[in-house]
Protein backbone atom coordinates (compact mmCIF):
# COMPACT_ATOMS: atom_id res chain seq x y z
CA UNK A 1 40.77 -37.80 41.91
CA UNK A 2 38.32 -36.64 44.73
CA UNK A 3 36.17 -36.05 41.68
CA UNK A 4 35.84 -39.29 40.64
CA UNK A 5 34.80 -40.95 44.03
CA UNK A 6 32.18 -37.85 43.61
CA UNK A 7 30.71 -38.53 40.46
CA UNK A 8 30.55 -42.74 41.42
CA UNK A 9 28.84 -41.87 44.31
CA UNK A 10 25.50 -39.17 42.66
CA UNK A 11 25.48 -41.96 39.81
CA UNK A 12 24.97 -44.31 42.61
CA UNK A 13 25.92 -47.38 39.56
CA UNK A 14 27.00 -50.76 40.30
CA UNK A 15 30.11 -51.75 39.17
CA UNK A 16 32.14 -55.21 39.44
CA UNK A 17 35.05 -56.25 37.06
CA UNK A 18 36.02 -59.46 36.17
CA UNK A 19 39.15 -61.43 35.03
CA UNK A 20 41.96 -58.86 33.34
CA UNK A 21 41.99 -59.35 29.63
CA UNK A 22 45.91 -58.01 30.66
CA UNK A 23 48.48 -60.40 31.89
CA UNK A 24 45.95 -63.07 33.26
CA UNK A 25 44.83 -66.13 30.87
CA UNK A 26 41.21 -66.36 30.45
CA UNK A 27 39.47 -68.41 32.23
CA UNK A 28 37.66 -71.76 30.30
CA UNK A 29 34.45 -71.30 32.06
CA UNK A 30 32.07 -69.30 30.67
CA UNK A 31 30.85 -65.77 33.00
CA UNK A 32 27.73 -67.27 34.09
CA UNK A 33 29.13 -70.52 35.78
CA UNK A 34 32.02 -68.17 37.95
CA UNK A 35 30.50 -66.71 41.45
CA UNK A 36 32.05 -63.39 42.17
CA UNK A 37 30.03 -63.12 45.88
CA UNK A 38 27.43 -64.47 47.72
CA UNK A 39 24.87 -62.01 49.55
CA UNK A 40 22.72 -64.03 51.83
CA UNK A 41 21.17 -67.31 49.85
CA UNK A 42 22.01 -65.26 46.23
CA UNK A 43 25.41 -65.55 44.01
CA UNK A 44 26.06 -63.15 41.90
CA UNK A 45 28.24 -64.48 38.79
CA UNK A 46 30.36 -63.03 36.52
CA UNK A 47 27.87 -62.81 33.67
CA UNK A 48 25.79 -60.72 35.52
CA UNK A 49 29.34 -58.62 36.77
CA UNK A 50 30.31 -58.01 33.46
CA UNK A 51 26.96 -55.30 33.06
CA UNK A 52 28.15 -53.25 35.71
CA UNK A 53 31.81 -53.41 34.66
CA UNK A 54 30.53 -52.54 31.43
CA UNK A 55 29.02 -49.32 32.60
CA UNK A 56 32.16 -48.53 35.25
CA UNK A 57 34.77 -48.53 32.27
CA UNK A 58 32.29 -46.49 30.01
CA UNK A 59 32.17 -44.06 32.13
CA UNK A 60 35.91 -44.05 33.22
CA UNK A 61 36.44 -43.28 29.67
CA UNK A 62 34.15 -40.22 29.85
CA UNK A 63 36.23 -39.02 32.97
CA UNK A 64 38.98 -39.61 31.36
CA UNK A 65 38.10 -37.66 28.41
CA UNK A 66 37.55 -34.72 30.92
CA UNK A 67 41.44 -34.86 31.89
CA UNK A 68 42.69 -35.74 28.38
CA UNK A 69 42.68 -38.59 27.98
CA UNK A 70 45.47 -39.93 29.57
CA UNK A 71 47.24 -43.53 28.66
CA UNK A 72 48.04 -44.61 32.34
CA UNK A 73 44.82 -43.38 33.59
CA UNK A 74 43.07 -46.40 35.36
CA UNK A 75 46.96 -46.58 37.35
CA UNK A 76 46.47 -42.81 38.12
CA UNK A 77 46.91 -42.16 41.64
CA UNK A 78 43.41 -41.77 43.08
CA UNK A 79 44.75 -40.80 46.44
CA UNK A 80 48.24 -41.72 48.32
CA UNK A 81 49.08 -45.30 47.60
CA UNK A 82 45.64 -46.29 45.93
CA UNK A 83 45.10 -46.46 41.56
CA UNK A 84 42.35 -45.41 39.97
CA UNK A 85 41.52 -48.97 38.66
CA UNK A 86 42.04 -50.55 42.92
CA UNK A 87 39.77 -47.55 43.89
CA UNK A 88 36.85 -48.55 41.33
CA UNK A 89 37.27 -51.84 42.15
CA UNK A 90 36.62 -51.51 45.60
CA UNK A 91 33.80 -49.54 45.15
CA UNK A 92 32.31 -51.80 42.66
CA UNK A 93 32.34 -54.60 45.13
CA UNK A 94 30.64 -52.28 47.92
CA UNK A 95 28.20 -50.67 45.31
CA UNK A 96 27.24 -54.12 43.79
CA UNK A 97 26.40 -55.72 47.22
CA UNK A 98 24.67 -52.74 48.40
CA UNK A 99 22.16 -53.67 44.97
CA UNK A 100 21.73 -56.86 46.06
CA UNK A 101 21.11 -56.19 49.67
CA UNK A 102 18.35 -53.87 48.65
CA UNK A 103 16.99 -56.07 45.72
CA UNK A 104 16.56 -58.67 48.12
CA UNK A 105 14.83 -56.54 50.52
CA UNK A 106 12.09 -55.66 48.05
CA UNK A 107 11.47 -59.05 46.94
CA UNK A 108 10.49 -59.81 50.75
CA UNK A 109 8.10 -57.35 50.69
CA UNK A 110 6.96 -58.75 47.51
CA UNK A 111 7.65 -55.46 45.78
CA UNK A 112 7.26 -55.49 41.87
CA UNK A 113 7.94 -53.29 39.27
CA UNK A 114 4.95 -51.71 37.05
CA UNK A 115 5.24 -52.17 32.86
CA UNK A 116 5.71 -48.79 32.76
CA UNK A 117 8.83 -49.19 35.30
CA UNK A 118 9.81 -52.59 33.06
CA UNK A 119 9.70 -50.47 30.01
CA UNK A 120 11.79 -47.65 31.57
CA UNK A 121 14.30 -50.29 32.22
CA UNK A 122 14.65 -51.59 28.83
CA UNK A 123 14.82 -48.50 27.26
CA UNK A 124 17.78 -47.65 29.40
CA UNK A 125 19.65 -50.33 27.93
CA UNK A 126 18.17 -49.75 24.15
CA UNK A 127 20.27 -46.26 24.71
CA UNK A 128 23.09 -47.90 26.79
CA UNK A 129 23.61 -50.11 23.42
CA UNK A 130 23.34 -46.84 21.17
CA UNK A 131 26.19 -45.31 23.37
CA UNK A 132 28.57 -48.37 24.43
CA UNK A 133 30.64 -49.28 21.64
CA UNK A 134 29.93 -52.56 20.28
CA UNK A 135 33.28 -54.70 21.64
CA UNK A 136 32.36 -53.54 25.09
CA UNK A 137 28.89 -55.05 24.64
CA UNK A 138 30.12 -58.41 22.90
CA UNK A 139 32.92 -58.77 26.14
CA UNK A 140 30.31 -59.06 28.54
CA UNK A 141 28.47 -62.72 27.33
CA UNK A 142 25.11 -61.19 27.95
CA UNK A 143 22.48 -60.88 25.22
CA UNK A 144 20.38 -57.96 25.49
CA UNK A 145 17.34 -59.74 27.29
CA UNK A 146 19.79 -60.53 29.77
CA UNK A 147 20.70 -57.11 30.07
CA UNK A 148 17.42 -56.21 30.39
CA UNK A 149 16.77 -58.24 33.42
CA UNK A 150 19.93 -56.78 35.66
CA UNK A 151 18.33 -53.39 34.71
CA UNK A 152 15.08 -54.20 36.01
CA UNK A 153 16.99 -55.45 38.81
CA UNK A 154 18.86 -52.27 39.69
CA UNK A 155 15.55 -50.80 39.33
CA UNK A 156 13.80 -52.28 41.70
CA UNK A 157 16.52 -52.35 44.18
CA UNK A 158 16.38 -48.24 43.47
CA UNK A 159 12.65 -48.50 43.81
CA UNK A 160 13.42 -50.23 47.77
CA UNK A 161 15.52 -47.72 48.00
CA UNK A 162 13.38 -44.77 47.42
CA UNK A 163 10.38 -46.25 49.00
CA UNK A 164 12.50 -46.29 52.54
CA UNK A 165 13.53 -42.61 52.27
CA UNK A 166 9.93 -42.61 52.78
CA UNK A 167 9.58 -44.67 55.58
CA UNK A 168 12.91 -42.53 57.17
CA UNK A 169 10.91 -39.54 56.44
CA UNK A 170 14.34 -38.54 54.88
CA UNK A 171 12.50 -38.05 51.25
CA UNK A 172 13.57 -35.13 49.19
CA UNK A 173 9.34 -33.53 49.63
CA UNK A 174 10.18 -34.38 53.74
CA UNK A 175 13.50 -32.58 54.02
CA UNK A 176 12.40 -29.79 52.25
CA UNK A 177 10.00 -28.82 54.25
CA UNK A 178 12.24 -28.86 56.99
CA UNK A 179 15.41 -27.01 54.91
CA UNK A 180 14.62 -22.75 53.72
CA UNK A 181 15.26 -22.94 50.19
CA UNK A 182 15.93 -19.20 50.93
CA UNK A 183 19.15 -19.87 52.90
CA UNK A 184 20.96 -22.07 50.59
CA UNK A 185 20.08 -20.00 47.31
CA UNK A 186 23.55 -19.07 45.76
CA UNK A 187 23.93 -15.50 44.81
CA UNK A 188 26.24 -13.64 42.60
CA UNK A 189 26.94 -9.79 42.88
CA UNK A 190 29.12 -7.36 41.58
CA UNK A 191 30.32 -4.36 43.33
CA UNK A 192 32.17 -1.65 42.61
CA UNK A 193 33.88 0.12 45.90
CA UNK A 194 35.66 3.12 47.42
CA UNK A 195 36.76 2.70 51.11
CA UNK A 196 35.95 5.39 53.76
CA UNK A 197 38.52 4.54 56.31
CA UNK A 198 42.31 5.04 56.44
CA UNK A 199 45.33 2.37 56.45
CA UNK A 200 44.79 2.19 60.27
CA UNK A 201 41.38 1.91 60.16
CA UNK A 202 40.95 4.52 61.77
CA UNK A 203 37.56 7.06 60.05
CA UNK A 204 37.85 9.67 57.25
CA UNK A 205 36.78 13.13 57.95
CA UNK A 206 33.19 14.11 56.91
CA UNK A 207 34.87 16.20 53.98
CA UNK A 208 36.88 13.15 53.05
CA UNK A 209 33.98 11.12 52.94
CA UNK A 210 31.97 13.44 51.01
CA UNK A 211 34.35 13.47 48.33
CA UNK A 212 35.01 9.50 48.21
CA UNK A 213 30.78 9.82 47.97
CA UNK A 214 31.04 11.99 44.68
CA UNK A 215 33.46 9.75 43.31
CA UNK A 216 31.78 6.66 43.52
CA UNK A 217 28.46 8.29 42.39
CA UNK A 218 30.18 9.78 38.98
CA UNK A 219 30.02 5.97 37.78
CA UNK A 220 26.27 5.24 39.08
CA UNK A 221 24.90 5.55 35.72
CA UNK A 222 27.37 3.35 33.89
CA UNK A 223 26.76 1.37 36.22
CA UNK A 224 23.47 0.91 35.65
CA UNK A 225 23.95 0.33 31.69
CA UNK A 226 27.06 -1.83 31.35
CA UNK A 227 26.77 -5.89 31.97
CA UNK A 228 30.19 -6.03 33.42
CA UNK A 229 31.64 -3.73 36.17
CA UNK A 230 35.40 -4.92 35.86
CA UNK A 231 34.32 -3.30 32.30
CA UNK A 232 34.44 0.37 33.93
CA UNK A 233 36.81 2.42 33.46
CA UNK A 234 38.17 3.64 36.85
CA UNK A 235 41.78 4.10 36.61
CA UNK A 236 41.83 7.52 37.83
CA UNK A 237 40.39 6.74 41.19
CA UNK A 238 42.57 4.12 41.66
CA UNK A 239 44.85 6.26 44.03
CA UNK A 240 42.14 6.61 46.39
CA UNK A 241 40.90 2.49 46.25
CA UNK A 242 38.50 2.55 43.85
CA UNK A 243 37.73 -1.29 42.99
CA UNK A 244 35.35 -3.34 41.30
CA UNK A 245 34.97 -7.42 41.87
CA UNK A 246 32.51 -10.46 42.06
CA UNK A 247 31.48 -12.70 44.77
CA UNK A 248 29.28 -15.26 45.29
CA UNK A 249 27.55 -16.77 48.44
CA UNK A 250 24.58 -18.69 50.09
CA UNK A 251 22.40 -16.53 52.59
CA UNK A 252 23.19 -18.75 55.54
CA UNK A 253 27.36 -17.66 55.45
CA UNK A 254 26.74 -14.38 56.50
CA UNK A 255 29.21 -13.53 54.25
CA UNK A 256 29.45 -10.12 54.63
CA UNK A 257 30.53 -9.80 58.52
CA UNK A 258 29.96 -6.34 59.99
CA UNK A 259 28.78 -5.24 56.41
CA UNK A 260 25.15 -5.92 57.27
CA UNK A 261 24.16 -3.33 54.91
CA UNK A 262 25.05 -5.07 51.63
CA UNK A 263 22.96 -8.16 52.55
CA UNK A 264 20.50 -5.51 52.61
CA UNK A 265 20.69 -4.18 49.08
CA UNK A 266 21.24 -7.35 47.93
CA UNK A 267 17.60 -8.78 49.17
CA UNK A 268 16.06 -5.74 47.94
CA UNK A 269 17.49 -6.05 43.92
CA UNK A 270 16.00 -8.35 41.12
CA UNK A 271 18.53 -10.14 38.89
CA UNK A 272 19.72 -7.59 36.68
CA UNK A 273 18.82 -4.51 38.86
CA UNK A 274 21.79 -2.22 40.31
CA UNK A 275 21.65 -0.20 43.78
CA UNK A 276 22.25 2.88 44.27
CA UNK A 277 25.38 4.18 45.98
CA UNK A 278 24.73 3.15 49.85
CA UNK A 279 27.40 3.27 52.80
CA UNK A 280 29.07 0.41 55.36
CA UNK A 281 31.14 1.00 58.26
CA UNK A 282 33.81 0.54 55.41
CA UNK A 283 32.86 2.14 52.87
CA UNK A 284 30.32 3.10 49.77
CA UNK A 285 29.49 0.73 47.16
CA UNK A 286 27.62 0.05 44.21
CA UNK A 287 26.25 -3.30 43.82
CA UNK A 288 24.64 -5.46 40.97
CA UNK A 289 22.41 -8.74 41.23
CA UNK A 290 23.45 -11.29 38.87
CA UNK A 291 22.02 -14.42 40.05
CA UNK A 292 20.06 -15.14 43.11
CA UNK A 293 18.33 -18.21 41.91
CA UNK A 294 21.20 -21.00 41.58
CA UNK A 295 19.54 -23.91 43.86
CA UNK A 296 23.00 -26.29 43.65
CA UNK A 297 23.79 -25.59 47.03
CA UNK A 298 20.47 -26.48 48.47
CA UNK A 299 19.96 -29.66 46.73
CA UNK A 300 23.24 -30.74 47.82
CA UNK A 301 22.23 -30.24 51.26
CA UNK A 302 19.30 -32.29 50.73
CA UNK A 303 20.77 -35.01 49.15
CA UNK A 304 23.22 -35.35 51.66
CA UNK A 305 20.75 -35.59 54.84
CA UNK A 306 19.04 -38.26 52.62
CA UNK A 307 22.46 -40.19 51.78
CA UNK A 308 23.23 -39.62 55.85
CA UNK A 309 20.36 -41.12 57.27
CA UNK A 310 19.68 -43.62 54.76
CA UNK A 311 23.60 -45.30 54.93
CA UNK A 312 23.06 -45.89 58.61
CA UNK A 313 20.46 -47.53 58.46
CA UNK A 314 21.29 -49.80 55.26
CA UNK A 315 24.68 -50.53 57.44
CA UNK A 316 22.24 -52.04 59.70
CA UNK A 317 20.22 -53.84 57.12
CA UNK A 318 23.52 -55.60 55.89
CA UNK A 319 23.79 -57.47 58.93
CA UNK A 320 21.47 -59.43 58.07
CA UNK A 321 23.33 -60.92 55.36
CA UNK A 322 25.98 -63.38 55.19
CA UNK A 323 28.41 -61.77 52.53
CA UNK A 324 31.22 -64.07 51.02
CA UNK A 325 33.67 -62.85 48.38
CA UNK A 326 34.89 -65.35 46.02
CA UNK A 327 38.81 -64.12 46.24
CA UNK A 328 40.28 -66.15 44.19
CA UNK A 329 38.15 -65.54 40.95
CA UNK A 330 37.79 -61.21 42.68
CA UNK A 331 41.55 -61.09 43.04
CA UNK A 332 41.81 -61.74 38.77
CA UNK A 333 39.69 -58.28 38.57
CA UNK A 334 41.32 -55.56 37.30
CA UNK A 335 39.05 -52.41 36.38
CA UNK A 336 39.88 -50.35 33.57
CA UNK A 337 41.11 -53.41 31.30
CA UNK A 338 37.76 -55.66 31.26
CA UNK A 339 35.70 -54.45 28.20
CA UNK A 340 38.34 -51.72 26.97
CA UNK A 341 41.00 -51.73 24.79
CA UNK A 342 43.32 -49.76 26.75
CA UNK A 343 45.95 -49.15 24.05
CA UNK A 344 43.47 -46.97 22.11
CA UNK A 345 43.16 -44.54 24.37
């Protein structure tokens, strides 16, 4: 369930449950008269909760989807002794007040949004409305222009947010200038390969090597024409360790040990292009560039520095505030079962 603590963190939403629709009577008050918590002089009440709950279970559903959707997922283990539904509850809670903490922030520096930010906002929850079905929207007591102003909310909590990655000189234009691209590009290759040595390690004779050579060279110009090595026929040089395979790896590994020579080839081919037959301490191979431009890697590098820095000093910022959970209304919260009808899945 590592997965799913991944994919709530990058989406970086704010989600809070409220009381169980399962086992627990509903509560007479309405949502917008029941404090959940308290961050500094603001309370945040269940009307307001029942947005990002909203968004948590629609995307649970999507997860679960992914794995099959399973009946007892939200009581899943997420990891030893912990449920799905406890872990997205605590993470709501932290997620929620790390919103507020920010939104406050930016409303002390009398930070505002622009129309065109406003408008960005409201157009996230036209298509939230589109894609939520229409029983999740009616359980949350909101109306849409009160939906409206949580997103704008969020967004200018996000716009704090992005505005002190700045002001860390942790911003994505910052780090990159201090990150090569170059040595977190992901590359793919293909080989095909024919080893010079013995068992033991120990060399081949020039006359042994000069026949592995020919070998290997026989399939240079299928090599050259087919999209797939593992396609090659080379059964008949199988006795002698003929091999083909595919590996993939970011320049700053050094994935190839003592092999210096295919990192070599390797920065000399285009995507597509094959090498000619060269020679490691190993020995000869044949190898293909199928991708050298795959940037995942590298962006995950940045976005972690960013995420790094920036958490220490929010931690930091929080002290500030005086944060007070309202248990006995929190403790009623059970994720999975708030604006869902469980049974359908």
């Amino acid at each position: 369930m590592n997965q799913l603590k991944r994919i709530l963190s990058i989406l970086f939403i704010s989600l809070i449950g409220v009381i169980s629709f399962s086992g627990c009577q509903k509560s007479v008050k309405p949502y917008k008269e029941q404090n959940v918590v308290t961050v500094g002089e603001n309370q945040i009440y269940l009307d307001e909760m029942m947005y990002h709950i909203m968004i948590a279970e629609f995307q649970g559903q999507l997860i679960n989807s992914y794995f099959g959707n399973k009946k007892d997922y939200w009581e899943g283990e997420h990891e030893k002794g912990i449920t799905v539904s406890e872990a997205m509850k605590a993470q709501v809670m932290e997620d929620v007040i790390r919103y507020e903490v920010l939104y406050q922030e930016a409303i002390n520096e009398n930070m505002t949004l622009t129309e065109e930010e406003k408008n960005i906002a409201h157009s996230t929850v036209m298509n939230m409305q589109k894609d939520i079905m229409e029983q999740q929207l009616t359980a949350t007591q909101l109306s849409r222009e009160d939906m409206e102003a949580i997103q704008e909310k969020m967004a200018l909590a996000n716009k704090y947010y992005i505005e002190s990655l700045k002001r860390l000189k942790v911003d994505e234009e910052t780090i990159k200038k201090q990150i090569n691209l170059k040595d977190y590009v992901t590359y793919d290759l293909q080989y095909l390969f024919v080893p010079t040595t013995k068992g033991n390690l120990d060399a081949m004779t020039q006359e042994e090597k000069k026949q592995r050579y020919t070998v290997i060279n026989s399939y240079l110009e299928e090599a050259k024409k087919i999209e797939e090595f593992e396609k090659i026929d080379y059964e008949k040089d199988k006795d002698i360790g003929v091999k083909s395979g595919e590996v993939s790896f970011i320049m700053n590994e050094q994935p190839f040990g003592e092999e210096v020579e295919i990192l070599e080839q390797v920065l000399k081919l285009e995507v597509g292009q094959v090498s000619d037959v060269f020679e490691t301490c190993k020995g000869y191979y044949i190898i293909k560039c199928s991708q050298k431009d795959d940037t995942t890697q590298y962006d995950e590098v940045v976005k972690a520095q960013q995420q790094e820095t920036f958490d220490a000093f929010y931690e930091e910022l929080k002290t500030k505030y005086q944060i007070k959970i309202n248990q006995p209304v929190w403790k009623t919260v059970k994720l999975g079962y708030m604006t869902i009808n469980t049974s359908e899945n």
